[in-house]
Protein backbone atom coordinates (compact mmCIF):
# COMPACT_ATOMS: atom_id res chain seq x y z
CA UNK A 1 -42.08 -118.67 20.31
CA UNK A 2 -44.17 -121.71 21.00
CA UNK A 3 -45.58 -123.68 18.77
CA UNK A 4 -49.43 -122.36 19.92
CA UNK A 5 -48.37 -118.86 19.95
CA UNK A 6 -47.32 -119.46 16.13
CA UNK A 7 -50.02 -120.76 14.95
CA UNK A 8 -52.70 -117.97 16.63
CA UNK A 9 -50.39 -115.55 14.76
CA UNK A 10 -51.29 -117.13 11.74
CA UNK A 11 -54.97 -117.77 12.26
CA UNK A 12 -55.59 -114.05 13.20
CA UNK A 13 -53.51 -112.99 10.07
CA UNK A 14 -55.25 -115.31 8.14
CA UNK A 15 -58.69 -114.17 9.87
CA UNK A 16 -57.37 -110.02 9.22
CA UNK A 17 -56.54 -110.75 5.03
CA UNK A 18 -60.25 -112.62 5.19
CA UNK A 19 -61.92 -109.40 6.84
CA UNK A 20 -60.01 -106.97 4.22
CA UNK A 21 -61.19 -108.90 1.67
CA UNK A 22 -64.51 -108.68 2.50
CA UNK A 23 -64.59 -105.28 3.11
CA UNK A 24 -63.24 -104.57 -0.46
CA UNK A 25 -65.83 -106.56 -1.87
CA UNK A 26 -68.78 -105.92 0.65
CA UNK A 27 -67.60 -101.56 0.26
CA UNK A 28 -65.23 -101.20 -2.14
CA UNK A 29 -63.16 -99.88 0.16
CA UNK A 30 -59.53 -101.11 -1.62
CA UNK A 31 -58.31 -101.98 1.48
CA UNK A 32 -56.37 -104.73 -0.25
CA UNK A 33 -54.55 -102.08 -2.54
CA UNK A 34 -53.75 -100.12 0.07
CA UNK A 35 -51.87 -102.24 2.00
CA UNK A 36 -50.30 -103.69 -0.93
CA UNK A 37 -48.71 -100.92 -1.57
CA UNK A 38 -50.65 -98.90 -4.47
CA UNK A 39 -51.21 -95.51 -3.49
CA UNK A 40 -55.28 -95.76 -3.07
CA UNK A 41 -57.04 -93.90 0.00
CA UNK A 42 -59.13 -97.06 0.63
CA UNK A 43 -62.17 -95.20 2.16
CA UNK A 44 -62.79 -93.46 -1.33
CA UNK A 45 -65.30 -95.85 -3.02
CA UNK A 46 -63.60 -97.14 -6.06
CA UNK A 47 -65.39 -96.70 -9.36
CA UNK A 48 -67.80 -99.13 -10.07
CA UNK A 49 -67.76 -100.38 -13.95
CA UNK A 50 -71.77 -100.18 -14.66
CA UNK A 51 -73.92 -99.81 -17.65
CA UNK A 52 -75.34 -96.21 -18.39
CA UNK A 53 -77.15 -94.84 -21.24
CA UNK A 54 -74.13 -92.11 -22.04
CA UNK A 55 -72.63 -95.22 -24.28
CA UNK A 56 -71.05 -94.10 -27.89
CA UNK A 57 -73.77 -94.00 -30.75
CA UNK A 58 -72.31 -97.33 -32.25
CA UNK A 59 -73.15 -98.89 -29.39
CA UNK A 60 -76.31 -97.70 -29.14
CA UNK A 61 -76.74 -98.22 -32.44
CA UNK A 62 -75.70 -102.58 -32.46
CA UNK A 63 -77.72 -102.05 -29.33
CA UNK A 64 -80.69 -101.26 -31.00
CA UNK A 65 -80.16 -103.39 -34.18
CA UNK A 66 -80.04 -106.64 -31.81
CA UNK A 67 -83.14 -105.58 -30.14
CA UNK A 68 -85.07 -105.26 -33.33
CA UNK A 69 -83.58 -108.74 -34.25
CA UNK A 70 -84.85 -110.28 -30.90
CA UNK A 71 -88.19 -109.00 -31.20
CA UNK A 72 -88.37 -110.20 -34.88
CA UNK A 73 -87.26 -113.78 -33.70
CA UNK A 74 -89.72 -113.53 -30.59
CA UNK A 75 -92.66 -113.01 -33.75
CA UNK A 76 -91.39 -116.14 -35.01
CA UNK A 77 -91.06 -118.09 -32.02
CA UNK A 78 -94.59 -117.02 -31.04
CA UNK A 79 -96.65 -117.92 -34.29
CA UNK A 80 -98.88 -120.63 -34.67
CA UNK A 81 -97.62 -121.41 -37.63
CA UNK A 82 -93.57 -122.10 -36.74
CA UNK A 83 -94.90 -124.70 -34.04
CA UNK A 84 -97.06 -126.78 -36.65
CA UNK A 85 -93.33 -126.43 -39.21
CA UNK A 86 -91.77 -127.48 -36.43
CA UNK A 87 -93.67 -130.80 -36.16
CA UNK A 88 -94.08 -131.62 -39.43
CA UNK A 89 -90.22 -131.30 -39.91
CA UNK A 90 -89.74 -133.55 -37.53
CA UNK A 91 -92.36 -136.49 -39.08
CA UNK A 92 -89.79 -136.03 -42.41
């Protein structure tokens, strides 16, 4: 093979991994997987790892403990009085 042939075997390998790539993360389409070897039918969507509201009542329930304690500190934050503490802490 000459040396140009090589390397155009190389760029359009190069250029194929880049394309499969792209479709896993543009479609999820595991093409990578696939021809890696795992036993994946890459045009079955994988399963996306997303938040839903079905999570375990502990987590709801630190979930809705943080909230409260966001809110609380928003109060705090928002008062009239924390921003004149604020300044007269800072003449001491």
């Amino acid at each position: 093979m000459e040396t140009l042939q090589i390397i155009l075997l190389v760029a359009a390998l190069f250029a194929l991994t880049l394309g499969m790539y792209w479709l896993d993360s543009k479609h999820n389409w595991q093409l990578v997987s696939w021809f890696n070897g795992k036993a994946v039918n890459p045009f079955t969507p994988a399963q996306e790892k997303t938040f839903s509201g079905n999570s375990s009542s502990a987590d709801a329930a630190k979930i809705r403990a943080l909230q409260e304690r966001i809110e609380v500190l928003e109060k705090i934050v928002t008062e009239p009085e924390y921003e004149l503490n604020r300044k007269i802490n800072q003449l001491k």
